[in-house]
Structure formats: structure tokens, C-alpha cells
N, C-alpha and C. Protein backbone atom coordinates (compact mmCIF):
# COMPACT_ATOMS: atom_id res chain seq x y z
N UNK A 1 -36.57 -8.69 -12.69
CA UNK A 1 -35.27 -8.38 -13.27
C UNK A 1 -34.78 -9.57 -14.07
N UNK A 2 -34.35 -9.13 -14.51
CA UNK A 2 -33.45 -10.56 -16.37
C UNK A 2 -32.23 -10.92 -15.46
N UNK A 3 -32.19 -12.45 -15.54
CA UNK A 3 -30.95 -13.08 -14.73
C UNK A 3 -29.66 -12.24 -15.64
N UNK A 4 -29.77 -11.83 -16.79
CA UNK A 4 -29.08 -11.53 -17.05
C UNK A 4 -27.75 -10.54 -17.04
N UNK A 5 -28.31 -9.40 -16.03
CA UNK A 5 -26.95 -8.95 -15.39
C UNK A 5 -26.27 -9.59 -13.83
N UNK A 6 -27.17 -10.23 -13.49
CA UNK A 6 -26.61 -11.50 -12.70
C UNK A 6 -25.62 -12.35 -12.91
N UNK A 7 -25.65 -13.16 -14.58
CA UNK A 7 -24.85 -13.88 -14.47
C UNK A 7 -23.63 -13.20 -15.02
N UNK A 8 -23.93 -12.09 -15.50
CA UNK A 8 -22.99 -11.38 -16.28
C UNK A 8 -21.84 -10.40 -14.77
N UNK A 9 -22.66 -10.11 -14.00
CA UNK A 9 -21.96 -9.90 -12.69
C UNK A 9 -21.11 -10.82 -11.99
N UNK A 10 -21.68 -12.41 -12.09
CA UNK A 10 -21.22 -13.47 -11.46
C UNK A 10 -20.02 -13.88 -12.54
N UNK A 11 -20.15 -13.89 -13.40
CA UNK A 11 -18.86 -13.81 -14.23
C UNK A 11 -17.66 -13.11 -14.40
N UNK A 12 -18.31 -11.76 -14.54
CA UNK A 12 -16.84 -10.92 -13.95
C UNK A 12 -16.28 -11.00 -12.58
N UNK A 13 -16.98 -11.05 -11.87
CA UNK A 13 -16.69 -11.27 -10.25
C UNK A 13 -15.38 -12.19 -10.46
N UNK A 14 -15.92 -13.72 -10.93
CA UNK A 14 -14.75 -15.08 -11.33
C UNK A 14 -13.84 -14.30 -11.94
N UNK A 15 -13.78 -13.46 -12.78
CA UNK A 15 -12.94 -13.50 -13.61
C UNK A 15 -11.65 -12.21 -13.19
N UNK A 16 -11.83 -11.55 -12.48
CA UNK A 16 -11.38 -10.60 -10.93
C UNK A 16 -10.80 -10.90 -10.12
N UNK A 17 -11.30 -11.97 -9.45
CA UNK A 17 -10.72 -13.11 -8.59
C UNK A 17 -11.82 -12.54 -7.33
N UNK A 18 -13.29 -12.46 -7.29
CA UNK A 18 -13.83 -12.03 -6.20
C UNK A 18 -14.60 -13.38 -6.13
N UNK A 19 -14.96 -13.32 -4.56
CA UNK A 19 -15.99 -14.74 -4.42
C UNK A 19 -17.61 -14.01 -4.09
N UNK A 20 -18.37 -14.64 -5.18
CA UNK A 20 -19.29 -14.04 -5.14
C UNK A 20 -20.43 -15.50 -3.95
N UNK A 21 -21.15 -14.47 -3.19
CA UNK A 21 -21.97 -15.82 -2.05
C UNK A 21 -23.30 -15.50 -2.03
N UNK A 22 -24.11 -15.82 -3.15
CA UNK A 22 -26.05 -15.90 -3.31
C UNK A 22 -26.30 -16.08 -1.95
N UNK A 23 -27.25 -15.65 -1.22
CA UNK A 23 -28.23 -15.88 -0.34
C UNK A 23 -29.52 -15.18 -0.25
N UNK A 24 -30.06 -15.23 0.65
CA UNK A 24 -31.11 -14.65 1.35
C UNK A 24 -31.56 -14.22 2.46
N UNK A 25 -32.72 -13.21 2.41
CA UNK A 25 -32.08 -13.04 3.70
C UNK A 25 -32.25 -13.61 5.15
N UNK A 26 -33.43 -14.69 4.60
CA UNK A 26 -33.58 -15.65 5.73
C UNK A 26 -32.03 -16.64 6.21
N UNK A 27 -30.94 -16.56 5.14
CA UNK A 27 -30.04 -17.61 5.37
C UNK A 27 -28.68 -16.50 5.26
N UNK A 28 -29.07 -15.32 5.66
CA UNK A 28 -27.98 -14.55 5.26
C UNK A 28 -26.76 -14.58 6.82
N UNK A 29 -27.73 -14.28 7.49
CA UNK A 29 -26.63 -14.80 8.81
C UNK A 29 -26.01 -15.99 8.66
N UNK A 30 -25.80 -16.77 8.23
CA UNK A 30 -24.73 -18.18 8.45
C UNK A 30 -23.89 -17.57 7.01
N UNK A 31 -24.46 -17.31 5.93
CA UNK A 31 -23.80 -17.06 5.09
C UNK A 31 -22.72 -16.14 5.46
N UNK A 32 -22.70 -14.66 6.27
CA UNK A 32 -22.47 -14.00 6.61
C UNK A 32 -20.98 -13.94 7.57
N UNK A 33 -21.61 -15.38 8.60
CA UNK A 33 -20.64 -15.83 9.41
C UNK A 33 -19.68 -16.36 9.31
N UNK A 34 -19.45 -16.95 7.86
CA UNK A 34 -18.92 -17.93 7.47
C UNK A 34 -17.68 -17.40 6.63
N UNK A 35 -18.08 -16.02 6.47
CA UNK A 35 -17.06 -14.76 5.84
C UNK A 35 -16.31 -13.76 7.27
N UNK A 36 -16.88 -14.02 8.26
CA UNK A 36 -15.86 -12.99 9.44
C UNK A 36 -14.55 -13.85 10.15
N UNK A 37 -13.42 -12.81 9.72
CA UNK A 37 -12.60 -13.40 10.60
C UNK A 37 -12.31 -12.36 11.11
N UNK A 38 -12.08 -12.31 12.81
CA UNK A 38 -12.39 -10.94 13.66
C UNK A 38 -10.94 -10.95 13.52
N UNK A 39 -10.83 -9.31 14.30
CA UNK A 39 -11.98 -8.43 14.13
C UNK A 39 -12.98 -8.01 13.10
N UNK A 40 -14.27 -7.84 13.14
CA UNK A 40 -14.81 -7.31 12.19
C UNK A 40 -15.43 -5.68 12.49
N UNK A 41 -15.20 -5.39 11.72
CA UNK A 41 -16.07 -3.97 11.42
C UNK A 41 -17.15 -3.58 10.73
N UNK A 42 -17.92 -3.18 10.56
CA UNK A 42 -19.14 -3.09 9.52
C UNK A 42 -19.66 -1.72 9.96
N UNK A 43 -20.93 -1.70 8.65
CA UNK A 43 -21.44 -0.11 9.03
C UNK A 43 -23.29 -1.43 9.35
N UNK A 44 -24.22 -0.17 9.64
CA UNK A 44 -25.60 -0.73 9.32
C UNK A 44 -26.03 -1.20 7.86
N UNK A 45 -26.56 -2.00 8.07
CA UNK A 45 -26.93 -2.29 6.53
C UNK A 45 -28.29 -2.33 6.04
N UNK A 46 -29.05 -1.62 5.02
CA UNK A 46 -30.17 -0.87 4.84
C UNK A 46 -30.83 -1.44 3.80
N UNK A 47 -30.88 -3.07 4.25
CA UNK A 47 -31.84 -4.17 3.38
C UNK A 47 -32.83 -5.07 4.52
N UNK A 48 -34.14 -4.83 4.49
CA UNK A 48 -35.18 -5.64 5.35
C UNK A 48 -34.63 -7.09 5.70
N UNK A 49 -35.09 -6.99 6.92
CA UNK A 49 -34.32 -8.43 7.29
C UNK A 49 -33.49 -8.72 7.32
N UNK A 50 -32.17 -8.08 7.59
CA UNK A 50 -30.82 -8.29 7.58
C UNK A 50 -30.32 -7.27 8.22
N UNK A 51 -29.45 -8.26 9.33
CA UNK A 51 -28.42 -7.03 10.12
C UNK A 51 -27.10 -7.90 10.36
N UNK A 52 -26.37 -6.96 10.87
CA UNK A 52 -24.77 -7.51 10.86
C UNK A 52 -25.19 -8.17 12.50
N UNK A 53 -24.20 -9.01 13.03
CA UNK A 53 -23.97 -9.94 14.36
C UNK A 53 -23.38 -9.27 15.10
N UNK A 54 -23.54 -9.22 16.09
CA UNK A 54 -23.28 -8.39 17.75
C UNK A 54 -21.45 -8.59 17.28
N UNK A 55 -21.11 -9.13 17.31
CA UNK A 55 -19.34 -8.80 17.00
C UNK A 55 -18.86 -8.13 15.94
N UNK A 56 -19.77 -8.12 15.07
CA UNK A 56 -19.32 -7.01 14.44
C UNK A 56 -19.13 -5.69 14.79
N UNK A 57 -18.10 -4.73 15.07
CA UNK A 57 -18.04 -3.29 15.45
C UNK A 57 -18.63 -2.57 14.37
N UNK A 58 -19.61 -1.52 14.64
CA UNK A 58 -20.54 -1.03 14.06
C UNK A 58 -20.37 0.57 14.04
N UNK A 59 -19.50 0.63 15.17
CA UNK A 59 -19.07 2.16 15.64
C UNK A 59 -17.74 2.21 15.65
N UNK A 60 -16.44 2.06 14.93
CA UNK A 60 -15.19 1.24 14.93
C UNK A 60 -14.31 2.83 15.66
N UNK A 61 -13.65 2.52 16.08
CA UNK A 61 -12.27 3.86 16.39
C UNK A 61 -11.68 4.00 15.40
N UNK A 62 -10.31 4.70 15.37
CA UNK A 62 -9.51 4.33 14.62
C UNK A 62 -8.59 3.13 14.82
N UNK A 63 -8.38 2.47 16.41
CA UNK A 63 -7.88 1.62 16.46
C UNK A 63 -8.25 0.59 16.06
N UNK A 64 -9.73 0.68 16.45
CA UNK A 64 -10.51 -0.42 15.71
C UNK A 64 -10.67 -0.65 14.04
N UNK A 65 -10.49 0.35 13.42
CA UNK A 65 -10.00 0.20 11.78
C UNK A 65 -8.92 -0.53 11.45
N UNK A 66 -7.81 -0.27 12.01
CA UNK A 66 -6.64 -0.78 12.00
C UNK A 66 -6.13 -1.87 12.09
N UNK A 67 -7.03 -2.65 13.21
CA UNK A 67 -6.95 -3.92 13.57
C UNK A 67 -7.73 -4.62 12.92
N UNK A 68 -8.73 -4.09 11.91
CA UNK A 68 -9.84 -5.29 11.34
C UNK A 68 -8.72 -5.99 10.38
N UNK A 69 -9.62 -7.36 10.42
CA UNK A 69 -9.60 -8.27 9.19
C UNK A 69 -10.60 -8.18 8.55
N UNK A 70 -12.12 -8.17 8.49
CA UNK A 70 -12.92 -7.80 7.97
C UNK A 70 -14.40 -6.58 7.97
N UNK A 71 -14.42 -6.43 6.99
CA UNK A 71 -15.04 -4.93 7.05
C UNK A 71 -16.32 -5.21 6.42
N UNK A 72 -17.82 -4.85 7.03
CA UNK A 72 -18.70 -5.30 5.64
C UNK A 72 -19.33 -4.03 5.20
N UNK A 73 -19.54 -3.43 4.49
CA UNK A 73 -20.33 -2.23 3.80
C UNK A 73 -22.34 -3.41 3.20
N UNK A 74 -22.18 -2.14 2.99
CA UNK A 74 -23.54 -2.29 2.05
C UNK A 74 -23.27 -1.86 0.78
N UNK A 75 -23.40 -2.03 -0.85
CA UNK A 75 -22.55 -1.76 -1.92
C UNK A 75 -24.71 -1.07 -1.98
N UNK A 76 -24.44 0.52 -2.52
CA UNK A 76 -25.66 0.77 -3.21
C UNK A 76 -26.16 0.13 -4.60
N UNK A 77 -24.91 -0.29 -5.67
CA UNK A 77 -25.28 -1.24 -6.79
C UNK A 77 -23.64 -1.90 -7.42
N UNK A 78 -24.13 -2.69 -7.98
CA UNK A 78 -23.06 -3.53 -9.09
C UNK A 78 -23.27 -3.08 -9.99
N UNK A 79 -22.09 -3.40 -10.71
CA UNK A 79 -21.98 -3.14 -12.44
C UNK A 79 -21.70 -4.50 -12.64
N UNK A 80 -22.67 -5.23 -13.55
CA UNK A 80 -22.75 -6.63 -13.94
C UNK A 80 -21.20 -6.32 -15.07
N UNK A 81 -20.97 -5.35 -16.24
CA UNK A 81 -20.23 -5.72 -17.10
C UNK A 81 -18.47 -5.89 -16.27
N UNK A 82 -17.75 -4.69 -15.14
CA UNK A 82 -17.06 -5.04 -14.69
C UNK A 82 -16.64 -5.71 -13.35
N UNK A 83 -17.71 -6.38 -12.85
CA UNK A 83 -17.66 -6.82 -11.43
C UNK A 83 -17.44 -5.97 -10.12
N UNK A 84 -17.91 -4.60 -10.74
CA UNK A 84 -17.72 -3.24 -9.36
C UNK A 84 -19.21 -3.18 -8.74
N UNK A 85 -18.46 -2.89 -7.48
CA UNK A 85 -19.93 -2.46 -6.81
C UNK A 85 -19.41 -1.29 -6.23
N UNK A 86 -20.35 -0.16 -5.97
CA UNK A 86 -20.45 1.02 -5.86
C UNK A 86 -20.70 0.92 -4.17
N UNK A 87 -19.43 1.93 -3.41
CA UNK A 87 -20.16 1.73 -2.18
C UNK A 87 -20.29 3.35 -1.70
N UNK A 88 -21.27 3.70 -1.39
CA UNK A 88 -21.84 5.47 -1.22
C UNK A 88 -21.19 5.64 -0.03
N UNK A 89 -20.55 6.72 -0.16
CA UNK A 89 -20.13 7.52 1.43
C UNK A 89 -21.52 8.13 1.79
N UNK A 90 -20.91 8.18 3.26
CA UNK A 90 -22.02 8.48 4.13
C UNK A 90 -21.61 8.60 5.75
N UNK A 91 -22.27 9.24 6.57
CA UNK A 91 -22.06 9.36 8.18
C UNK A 91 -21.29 8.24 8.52
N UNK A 92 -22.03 7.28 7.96
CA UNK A 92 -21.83 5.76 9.09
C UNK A 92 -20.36 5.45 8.69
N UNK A 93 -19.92 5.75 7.72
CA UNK A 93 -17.90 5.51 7.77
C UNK A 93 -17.92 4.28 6.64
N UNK A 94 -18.54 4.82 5.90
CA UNK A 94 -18.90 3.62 4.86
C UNK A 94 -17.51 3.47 4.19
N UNK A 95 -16.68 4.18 3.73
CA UNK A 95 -15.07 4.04 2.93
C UNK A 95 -14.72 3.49 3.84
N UNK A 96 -14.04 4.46 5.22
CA UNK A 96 -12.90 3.43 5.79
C UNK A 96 -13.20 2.23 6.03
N UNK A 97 -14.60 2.00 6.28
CA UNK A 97 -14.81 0.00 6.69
C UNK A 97 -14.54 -0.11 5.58
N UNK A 98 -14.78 0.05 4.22
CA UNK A 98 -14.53 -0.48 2.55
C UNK A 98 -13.05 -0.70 2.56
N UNK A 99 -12.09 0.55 2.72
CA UNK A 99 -10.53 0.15 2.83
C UNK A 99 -9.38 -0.48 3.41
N UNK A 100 -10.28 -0.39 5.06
CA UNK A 100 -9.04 -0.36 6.01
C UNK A 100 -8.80 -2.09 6.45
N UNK A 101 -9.92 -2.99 5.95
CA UNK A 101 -9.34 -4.56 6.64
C UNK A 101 -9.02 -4.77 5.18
N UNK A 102 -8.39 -6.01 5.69
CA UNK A 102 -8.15 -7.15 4.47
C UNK A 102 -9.09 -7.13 3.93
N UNK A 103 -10.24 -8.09 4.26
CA UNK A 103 -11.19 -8.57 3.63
C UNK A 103 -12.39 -7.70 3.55
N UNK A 104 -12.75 -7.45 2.60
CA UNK A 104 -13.74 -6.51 2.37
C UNK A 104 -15.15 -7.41 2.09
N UNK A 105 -16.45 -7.16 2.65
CA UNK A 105 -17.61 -8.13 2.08
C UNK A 105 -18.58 -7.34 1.84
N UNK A 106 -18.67 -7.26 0.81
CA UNK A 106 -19.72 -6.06 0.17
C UNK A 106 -21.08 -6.62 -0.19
N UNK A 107 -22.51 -5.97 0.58
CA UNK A 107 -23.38 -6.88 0.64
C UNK A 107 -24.66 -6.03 -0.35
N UNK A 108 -24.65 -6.61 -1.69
CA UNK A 108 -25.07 -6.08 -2.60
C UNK A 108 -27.37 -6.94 -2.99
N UNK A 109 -27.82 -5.87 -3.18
CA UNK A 109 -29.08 -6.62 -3.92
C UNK A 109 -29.13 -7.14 -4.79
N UNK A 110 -29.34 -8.33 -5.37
CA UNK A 110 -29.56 -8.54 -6.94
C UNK A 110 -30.30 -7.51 -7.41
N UNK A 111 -31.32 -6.70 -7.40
CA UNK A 111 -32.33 -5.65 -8.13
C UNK A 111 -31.40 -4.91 -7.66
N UNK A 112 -30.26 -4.52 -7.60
CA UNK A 112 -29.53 -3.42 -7.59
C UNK A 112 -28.68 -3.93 -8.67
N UNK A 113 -28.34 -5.01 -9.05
CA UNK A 113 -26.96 -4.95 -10.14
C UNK A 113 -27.44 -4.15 -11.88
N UNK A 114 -26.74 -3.38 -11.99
CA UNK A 114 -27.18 -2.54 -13.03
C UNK A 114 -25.99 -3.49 -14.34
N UNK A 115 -26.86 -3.39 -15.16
CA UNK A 115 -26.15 -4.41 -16.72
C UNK A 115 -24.37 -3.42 -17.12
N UNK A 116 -23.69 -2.13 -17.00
CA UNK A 116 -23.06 -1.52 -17.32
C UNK A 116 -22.63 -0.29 -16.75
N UNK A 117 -21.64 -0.06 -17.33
CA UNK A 117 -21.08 1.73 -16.52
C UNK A 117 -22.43 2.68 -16.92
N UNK A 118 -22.14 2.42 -18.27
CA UNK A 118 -23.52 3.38 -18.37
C UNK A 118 -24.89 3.90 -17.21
N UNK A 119 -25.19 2.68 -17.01
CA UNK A 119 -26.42 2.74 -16.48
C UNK A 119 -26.09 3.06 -15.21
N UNK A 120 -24.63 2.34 -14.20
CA UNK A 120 -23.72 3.02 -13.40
C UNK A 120 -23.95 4.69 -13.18
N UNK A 121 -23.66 5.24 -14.33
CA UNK A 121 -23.25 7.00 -14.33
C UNK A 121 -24.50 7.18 -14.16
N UNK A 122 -25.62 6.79 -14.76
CA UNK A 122 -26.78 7.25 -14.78
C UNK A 122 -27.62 7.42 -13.30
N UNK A 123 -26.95 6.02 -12.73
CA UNK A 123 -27.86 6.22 -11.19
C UNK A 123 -26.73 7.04 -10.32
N UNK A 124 -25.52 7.13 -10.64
CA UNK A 124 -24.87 8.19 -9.80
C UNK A 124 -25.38 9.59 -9.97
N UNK A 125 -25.68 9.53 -11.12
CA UNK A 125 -25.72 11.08 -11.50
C UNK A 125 -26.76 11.46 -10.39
N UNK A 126 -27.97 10.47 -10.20
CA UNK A 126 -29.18 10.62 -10.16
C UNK A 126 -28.93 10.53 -8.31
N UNK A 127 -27.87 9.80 -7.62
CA UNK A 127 -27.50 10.18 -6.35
C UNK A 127 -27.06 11.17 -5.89
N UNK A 128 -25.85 11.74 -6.45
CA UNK A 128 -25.47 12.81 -6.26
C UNK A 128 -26.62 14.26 -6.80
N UNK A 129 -27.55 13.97 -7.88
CA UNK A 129 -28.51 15.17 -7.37
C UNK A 129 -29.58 14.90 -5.90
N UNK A 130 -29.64 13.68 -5.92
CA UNK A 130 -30.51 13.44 -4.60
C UNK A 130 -29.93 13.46 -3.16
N UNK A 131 -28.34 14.21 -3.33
CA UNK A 131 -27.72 14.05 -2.01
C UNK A 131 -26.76 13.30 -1.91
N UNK A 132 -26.46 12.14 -2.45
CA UNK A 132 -25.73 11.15 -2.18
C UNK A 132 -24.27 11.59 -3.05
N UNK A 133 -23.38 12.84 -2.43
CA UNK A 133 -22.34 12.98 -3.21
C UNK A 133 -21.46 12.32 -3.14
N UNK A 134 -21.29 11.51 -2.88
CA UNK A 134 -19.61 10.64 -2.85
C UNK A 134 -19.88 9.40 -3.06
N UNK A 135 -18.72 8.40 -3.37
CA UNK A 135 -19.15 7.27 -3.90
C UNK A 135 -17.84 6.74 -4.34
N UNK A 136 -17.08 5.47 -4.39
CA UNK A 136 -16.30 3.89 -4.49
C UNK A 136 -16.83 3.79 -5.38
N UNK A 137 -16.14 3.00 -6.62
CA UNK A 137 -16.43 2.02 -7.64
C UNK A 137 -15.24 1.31 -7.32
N UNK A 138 -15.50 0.12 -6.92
CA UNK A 138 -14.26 -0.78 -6.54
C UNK A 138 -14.23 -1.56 -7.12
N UNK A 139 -13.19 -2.17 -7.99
CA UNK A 139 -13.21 -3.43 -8.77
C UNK A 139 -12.35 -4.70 -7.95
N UNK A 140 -12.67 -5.57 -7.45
CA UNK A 140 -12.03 -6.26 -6.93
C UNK A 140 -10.91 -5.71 -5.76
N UNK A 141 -10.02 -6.32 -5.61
CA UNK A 141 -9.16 -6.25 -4.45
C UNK A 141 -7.96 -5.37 -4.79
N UNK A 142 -7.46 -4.48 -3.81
CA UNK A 142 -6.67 -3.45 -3.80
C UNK A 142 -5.71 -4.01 -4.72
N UNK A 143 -4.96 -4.05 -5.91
CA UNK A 143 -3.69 -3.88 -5.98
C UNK A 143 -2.80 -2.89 -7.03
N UNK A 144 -1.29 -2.90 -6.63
CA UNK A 144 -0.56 -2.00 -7.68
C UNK A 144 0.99 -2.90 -7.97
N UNK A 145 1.22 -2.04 -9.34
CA UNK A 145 2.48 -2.76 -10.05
C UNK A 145 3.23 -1.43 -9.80
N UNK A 146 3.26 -0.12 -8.79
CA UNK A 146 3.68 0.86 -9.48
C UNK A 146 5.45 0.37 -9.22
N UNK A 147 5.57 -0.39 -8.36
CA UNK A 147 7.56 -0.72 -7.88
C UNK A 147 7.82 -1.76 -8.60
N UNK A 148 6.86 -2.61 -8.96
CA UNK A 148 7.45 -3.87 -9.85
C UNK A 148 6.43 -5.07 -10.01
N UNK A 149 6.49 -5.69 -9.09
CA UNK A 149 5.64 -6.70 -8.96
C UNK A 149 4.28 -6.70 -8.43
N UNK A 150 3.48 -7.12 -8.62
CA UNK A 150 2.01 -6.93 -8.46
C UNK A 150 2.07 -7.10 -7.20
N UNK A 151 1.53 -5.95 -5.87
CA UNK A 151 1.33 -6.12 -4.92
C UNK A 151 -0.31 -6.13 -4.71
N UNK A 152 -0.42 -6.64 -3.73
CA UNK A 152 -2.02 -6.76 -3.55
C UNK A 152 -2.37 -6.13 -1.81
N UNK A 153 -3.11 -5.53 -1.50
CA UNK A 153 -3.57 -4.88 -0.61
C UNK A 153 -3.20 -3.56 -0.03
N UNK A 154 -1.89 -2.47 -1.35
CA UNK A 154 -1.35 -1.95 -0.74
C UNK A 154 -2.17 -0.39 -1.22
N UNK A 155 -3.61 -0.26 -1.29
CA UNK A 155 -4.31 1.09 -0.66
C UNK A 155 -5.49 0.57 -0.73
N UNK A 156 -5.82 -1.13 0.04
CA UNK A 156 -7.06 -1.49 0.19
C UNK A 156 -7.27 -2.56 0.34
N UNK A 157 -8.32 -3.67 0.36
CA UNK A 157 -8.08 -4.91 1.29
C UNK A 157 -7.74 -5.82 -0.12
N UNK A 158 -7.20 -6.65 0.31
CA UNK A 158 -6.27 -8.14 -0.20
C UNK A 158 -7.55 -8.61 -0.51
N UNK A 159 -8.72 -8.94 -0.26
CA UNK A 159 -9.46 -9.99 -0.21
C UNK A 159 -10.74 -9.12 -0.72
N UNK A 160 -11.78 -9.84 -1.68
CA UNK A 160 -12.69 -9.02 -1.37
C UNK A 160 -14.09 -10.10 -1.70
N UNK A 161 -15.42 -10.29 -0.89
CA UNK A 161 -16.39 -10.85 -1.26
C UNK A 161 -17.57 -10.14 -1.16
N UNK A 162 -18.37 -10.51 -2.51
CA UNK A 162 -19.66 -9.75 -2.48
C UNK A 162 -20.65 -10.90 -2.29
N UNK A 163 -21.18 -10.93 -1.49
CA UNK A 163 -22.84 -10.93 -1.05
C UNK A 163 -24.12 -10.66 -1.66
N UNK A 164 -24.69 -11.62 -2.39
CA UNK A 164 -25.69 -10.93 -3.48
C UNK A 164 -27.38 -11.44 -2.69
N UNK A 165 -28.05 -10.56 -2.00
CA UNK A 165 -29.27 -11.14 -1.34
C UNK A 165 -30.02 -10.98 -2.50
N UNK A 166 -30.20 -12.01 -2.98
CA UNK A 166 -31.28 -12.71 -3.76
C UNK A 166 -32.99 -12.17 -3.79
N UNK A 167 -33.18 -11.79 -2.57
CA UNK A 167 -34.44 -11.28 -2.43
C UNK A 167 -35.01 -9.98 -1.43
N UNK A 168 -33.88 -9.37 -1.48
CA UNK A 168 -33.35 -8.21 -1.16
C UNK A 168 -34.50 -6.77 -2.46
């Protein structure tokens, strides 16, 4: 793959206000750890060699939604041009961990970041005929101006970091 929707991802990310954190997945646990402030919630995550840490809630309640500070998904791809990553609904409760903490950590492949929306629509299209009907395009961290002033977290988390496994 061309570094090039990489850096073009890592740029919009900055420019969003998201913190983007390279690893691997030999170094992805410390990386990982270094982003939870409990409670955490997470779903499974469906990249070799990588799993979430025994404190992470994996099976959350609703109480347990409520109370997170951080939530981690698995993002199926990025859009390098606006810094979104796409996160697929599914059984495992993949939205509400995406919405319900503050901090959201979305743990994306580099060979998943796609260069544009375009190419975006193209692999949705191509999910939703293969099953995968639902689907997040999240751009950064929840916010709205609709009362006045820019609020931030008010239909989604305040905080948001993506996770890019390098060799994923």
C-alpha cells in the first residue's frame, strides 16, 4: 500500500483534533493501555494478534455503557481524505461502545485506510451486499452548535483516538 493515504489520514486526523497512535501488533498492548481510563468497554477485535485486556468489558450492560469512559471498537476502514473511520454494526454492540463513553479508540488497519469517500461508498456498497448492512462514518468527536456554542460530546464521546496497526 502507498504511504500515501496514511499520511493523508494522519493529517486530517491533526487537523480534527483526533490523536492518531501507529503501532503494532506486537506493541499494541502497552499502546493500548496507555489509552484506558476505566471503565472500559470494548467489543472483540478481528485483527491477528491482538486482543483487548481482561478489564476491558467485552459484554457491557446497559449500566455498564453508561458508566464507561472508554469504549474501543474495531473501525472496518478510514477515509484518509476526511479523517473518518467507518465502524460496522454488528451482534457484538459495535455503535453503543462507539457512542456511549467519552473516549472513543477506534482500532483501525493501515491496509484498510481507503484514499477518499469515493472509494469509502464503494467498499460499503460492497458490505452491505455481502451482509454487512449498517455502518458509522464518524468524523472525529461528537459535537453540536445547534443552542449556541460549540458543545462537544453531546450525541457522542468528547474524545476520540484512532489506533492504526501498522501490520495489521
Amino acid at each position: 500500500m502507498s504511504a500515501e493515504p496514511i499520511t493523508t489520514f494522519e493529517s486530517s486526523l491533526d487537523e480534527i483534533g483526533v490523536d492518531l497512535v501507529r503501532t503494532t501488533a506486537d506493541r499494541f498492548e502497552s499502546a493500548l493501555a496507555a489509552l484506558l481510563d476505566p471503565p472500559a468497554i470494548g467489543v472483540p477485535l478481528p485483527f491477528a494478534d491482538v486482543s483487548l485486556p481482561d478489564e476491558v468489558e467485552t459484554d457491557p450492560t446497559v449500566a455498564d455503557l453508561e458508566a464507561a469512559e472508554t469504549g474501543v471498537t474495531a473501525a472496518g476502514y478510514g477515509i484518509a481524505d476526511y479523517g473518518s473511520v467507518v465502524i460496522q454494526g454488528g451482534a457484538d454492540g459495535e455503535e453503543p461502545v462507539s457512542l456511549y463513553a467519552d473516549h472513543h479508540v477506534a482500532v483501525v488497519a493501515a491496509s484498510d485506510v481507503l484514499p477518499d469517500m469515493d472509494a469509502a461508498f464503494d467498499r460499503l456498497a460492497e458490505d452491505i451486499r455481502g451482509g454487512t448492512g449498517q455502518a458509522i462514518v464518524a468524523t472525529g468527536p461528537s459535537a453540536t452548535a445547534d443552542m449556541g456554542a460549540l458543545v462537544k460530546g453531546a450525541h457522542g464521546p468528547m474524545d476520540v483516538t484512532v489506533v492504526l496497526l501498522e501490520d495489521a
